[in-house]
Protein backbone atom coordinates (compact mmCIF):
# COMPACT_ATOMS: atom_id res chain seq x y z
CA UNK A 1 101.10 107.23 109.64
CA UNK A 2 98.05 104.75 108.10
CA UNK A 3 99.18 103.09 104.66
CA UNK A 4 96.42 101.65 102.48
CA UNK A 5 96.80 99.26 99.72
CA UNK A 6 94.97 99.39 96.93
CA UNK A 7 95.45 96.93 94.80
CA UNK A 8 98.97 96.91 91.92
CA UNK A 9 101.46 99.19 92.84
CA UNK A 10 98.40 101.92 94.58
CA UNK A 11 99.36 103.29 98.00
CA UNK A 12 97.80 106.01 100.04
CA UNK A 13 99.35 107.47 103.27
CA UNK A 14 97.53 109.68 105.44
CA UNK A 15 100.18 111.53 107.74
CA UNK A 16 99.14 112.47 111.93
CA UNK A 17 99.00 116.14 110.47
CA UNK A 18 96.21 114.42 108.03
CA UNK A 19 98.25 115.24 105.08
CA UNK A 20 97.58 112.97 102.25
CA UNK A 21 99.98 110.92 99.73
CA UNK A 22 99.27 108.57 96.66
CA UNK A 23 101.42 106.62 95.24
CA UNK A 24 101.44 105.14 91.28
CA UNK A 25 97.60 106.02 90.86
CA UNK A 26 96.31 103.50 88.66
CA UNK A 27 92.35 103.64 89.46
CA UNK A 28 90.22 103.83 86.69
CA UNK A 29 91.16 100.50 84.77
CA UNK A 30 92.34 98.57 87.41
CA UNK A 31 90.21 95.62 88.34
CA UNK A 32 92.00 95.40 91.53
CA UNK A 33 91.64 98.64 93.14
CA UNK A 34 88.84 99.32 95.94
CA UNK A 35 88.81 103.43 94.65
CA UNK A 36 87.08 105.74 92.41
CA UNK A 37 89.20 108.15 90.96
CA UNK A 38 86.68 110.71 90.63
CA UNK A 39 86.44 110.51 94.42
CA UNK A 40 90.28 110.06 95.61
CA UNK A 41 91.32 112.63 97.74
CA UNK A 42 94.66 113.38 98.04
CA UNK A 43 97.58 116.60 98.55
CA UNK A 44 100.42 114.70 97.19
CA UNK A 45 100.67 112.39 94.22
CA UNK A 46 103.88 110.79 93.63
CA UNK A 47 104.68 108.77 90.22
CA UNK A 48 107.38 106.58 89.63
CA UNK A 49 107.68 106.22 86.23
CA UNK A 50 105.53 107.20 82.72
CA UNK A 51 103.32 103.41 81.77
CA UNK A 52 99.94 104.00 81.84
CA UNK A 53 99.36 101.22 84.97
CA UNK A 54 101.31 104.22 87.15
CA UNK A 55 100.51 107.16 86.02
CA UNK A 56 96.80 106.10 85.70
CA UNK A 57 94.46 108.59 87.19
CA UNK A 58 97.09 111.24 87.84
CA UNK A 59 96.12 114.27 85.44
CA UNK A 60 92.12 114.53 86.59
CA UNK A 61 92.72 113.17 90.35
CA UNK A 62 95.68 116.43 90.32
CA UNK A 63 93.45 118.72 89.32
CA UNK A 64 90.44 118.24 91.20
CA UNK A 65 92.08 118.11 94.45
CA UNK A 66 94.72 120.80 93.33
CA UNK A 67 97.42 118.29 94.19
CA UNK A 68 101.16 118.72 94.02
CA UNK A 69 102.32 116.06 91.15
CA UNK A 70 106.06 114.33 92.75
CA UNK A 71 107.73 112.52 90.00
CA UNK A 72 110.96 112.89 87.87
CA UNK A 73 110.94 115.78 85.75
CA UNK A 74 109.77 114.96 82.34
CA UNK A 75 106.22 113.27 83.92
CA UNK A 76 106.24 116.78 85.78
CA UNK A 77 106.86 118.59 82.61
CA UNK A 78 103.75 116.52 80.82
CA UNK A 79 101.66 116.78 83.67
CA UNK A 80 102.18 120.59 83.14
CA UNK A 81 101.37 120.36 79.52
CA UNK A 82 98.01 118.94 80.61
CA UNK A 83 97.10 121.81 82.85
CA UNK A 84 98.39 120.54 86.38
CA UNK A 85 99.27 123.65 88.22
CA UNK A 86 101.39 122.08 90.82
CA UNK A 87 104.62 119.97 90.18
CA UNK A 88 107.83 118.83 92.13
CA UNK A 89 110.12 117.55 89.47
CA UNK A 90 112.97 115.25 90.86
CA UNK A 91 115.93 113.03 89.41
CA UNK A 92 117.74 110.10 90.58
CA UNK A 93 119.73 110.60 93.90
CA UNK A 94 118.48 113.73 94.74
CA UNK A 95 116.53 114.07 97.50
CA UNK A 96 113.63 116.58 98.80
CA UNK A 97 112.02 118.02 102.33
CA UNK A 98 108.57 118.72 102.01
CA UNK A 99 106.33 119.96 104.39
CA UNK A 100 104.77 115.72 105.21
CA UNK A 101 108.64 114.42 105.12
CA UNK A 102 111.59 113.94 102.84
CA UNK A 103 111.92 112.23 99.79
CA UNK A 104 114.24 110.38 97.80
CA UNK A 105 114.26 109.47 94.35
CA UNK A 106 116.21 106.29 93.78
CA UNK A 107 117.21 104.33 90.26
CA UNK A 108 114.71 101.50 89.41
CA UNK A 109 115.99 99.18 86.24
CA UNK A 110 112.78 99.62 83.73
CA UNK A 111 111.52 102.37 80.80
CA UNK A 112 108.94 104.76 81.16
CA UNK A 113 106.82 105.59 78.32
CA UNK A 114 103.27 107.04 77.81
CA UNK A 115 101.74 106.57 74.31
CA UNK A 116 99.21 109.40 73.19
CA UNK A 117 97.84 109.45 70.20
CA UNK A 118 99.53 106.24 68.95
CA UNK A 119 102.84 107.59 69.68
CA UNK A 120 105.00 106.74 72.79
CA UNK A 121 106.63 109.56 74.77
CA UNK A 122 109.68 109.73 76.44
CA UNK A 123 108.82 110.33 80.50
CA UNK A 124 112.45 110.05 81.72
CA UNK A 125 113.99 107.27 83.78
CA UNK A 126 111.90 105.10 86.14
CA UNK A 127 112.46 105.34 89.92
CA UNK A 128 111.78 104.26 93.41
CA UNK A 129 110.99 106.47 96.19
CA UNK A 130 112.30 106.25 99.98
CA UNK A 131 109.79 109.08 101.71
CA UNK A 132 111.32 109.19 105.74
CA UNK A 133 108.25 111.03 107.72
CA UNK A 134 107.34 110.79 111.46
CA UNK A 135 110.61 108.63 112.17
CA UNK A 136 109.73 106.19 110.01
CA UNK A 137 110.94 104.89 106.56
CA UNK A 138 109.02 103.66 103.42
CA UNK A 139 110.96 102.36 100.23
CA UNK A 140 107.84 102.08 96.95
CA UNK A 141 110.15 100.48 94.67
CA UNK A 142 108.23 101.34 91.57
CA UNK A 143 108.85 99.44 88.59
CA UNK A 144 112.04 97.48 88.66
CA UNK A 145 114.47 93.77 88.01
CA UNK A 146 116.46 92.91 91.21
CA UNK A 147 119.76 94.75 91.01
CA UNK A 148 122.84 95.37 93.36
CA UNK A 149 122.77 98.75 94.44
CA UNK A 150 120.03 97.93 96.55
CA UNK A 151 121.95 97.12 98.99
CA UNK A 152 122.86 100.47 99.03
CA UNK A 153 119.32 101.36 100.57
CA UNK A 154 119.76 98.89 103.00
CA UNK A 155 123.07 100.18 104.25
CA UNK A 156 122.02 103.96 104.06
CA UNK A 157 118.42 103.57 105.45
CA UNK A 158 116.72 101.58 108.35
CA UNK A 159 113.87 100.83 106.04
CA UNK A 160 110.62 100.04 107.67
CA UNK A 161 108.59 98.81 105.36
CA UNK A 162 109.45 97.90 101.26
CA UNK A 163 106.66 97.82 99.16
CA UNK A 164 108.51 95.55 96.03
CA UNK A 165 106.68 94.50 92.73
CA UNK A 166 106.45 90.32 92.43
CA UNK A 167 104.54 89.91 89.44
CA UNK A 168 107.60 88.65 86.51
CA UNK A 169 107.47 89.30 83.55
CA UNK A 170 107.58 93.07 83.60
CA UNK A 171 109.68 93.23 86.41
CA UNK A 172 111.42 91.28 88.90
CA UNK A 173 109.62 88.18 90.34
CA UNK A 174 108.81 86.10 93.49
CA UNK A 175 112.40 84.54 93.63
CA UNK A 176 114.28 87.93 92.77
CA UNK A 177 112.25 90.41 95.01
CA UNK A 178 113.27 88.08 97.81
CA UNK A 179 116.56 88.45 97.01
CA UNK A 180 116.00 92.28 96.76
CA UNK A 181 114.65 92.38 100.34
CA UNK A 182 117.20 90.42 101.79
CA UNK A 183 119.69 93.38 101.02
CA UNK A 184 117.15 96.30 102.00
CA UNK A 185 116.92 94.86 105.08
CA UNK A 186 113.62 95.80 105.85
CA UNK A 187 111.45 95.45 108.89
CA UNK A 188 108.57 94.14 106.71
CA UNK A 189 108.57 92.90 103.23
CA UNK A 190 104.89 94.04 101.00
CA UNK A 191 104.19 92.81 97.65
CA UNK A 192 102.93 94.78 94.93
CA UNK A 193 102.48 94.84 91.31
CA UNK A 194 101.16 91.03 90.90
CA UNK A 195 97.55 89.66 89.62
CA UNK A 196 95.95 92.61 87.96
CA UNK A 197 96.96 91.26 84.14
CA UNK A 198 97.09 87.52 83.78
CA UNK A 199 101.06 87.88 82.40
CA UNK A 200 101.65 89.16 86.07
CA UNK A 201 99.62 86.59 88.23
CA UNK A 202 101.86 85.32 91.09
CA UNK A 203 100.45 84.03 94.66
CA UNK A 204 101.92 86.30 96.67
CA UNK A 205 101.74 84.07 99.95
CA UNK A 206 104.38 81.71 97.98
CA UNK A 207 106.86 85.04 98.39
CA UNK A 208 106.11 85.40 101.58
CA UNK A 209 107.47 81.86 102.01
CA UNK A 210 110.55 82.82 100.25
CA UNK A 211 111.54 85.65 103.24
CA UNK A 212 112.88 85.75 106.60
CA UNK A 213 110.52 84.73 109.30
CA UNK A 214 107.59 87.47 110.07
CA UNK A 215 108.85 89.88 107.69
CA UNK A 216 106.70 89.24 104.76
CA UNK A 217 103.13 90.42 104.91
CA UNK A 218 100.67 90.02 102.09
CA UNK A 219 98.29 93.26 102.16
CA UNK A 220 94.56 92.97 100.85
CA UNK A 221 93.33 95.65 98.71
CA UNK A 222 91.80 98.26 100.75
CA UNK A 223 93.92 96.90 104.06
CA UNK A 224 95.64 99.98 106.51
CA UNK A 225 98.27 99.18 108.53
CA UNK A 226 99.70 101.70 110.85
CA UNK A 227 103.22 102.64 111.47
């Protein structure tokens, strides 16, 4: 599989099969991102929680490429509301097979909200996902403070790559993720969610410095690695 970064907590995958994913699609006002929404093309769009700098694009980048929506149920339920035809609702722990892989929804310590119309809506708990496709194993940990059970991951998965937000403030930083990834275990160490708002700017290589030897890699926006 080819993962692209694109800039805060934006991932794309594009599977051997040439099945498309995107994660946390927040396009249109990020200053960060090397996309367009209006000319993403995806099959699969998977949300980890409701804030407007994850859901982003979701609704209009859904519907014009008649994309499934994966997310916990109340953003499915919303995205619904707003005319997406196609939804996979999920909940913490459980766990999916779909036809690019399986996925797991996993707790992440944050809210979820969406305000319309001045008013902030309830979008159900925020989340991580671990997707395991074409023997391999990718942990986008949404959203989240450093917390215990992740060393439950790392004991139940041999993740290849987590993808963990740096950026303080909102959620765990530079010092904490590094704790995170020393019990996830992971092969290789990405950070996300740092640098597009100036509460959030972190230098990413100074992470790096905080990890295991060869494990942390900083991606540019618009970099692929393959897997």
């Amino acid at each position: 599989m080819k993962i692209t970064y694109h800039g805060h907590s934006v991932l794309s995958i594009v599977m051997k099969d040439g099945q498309k994913l995107l994660f946390d699609p927040y396009i249109s006002e990020n200053i960060l991102t090397d996309l367009q929404a209006d000319k993403v093309e995806t099959d699969w769009i998977l949300v980890t929680h409701g804030h407007s700098d994850h859901i982003g694009d979701m609704i209009p980048i859904a519907k014009r490429n008649d994309a499934t929506i994966i997310s916990i149920v109340e953003i499915c339920k919303f995205a619904e509301r707003s005319g997406v035809k196609k939804t996979h609702g999920m909940n913490i722990g459980g766990k999916f097979d779909f036809p690019f892989g399986r996925v797991k929804m996993v707790h992440a310590q944050h809210s979820s909200g969406y305000e319309v119309d001045g008013q902030m809506l309830y979008m159900g708990e925020a989340a991580g996902f671990i997707l395991q496709a074409e023997g391999k194993t990718i942990y986008h940990a949404g959203d989240t403070s450093n917390f215990g059970d992740m060393a439950l991951f790392g004991d139940a998965f041999d993740i290849d790559i987590a993808f963990l937000p740096i950026g303080d403030n909102f959620t765990m930083g530079p010092h904490e993720a590094a704790s995170a990834a020393k019990r996830l275990k992971a092969k290789q160490v990405v950070p996300i969610h740092y640098n597009t708002f100036p509460v959030i700017k972190q230098d990413p290589e100074e992470f790096v410095k905080l990890l295991p030897n060869t494990i942390g890699k900083v991606m540019a926006v618009g970099e692929t690695i393959e897997i």
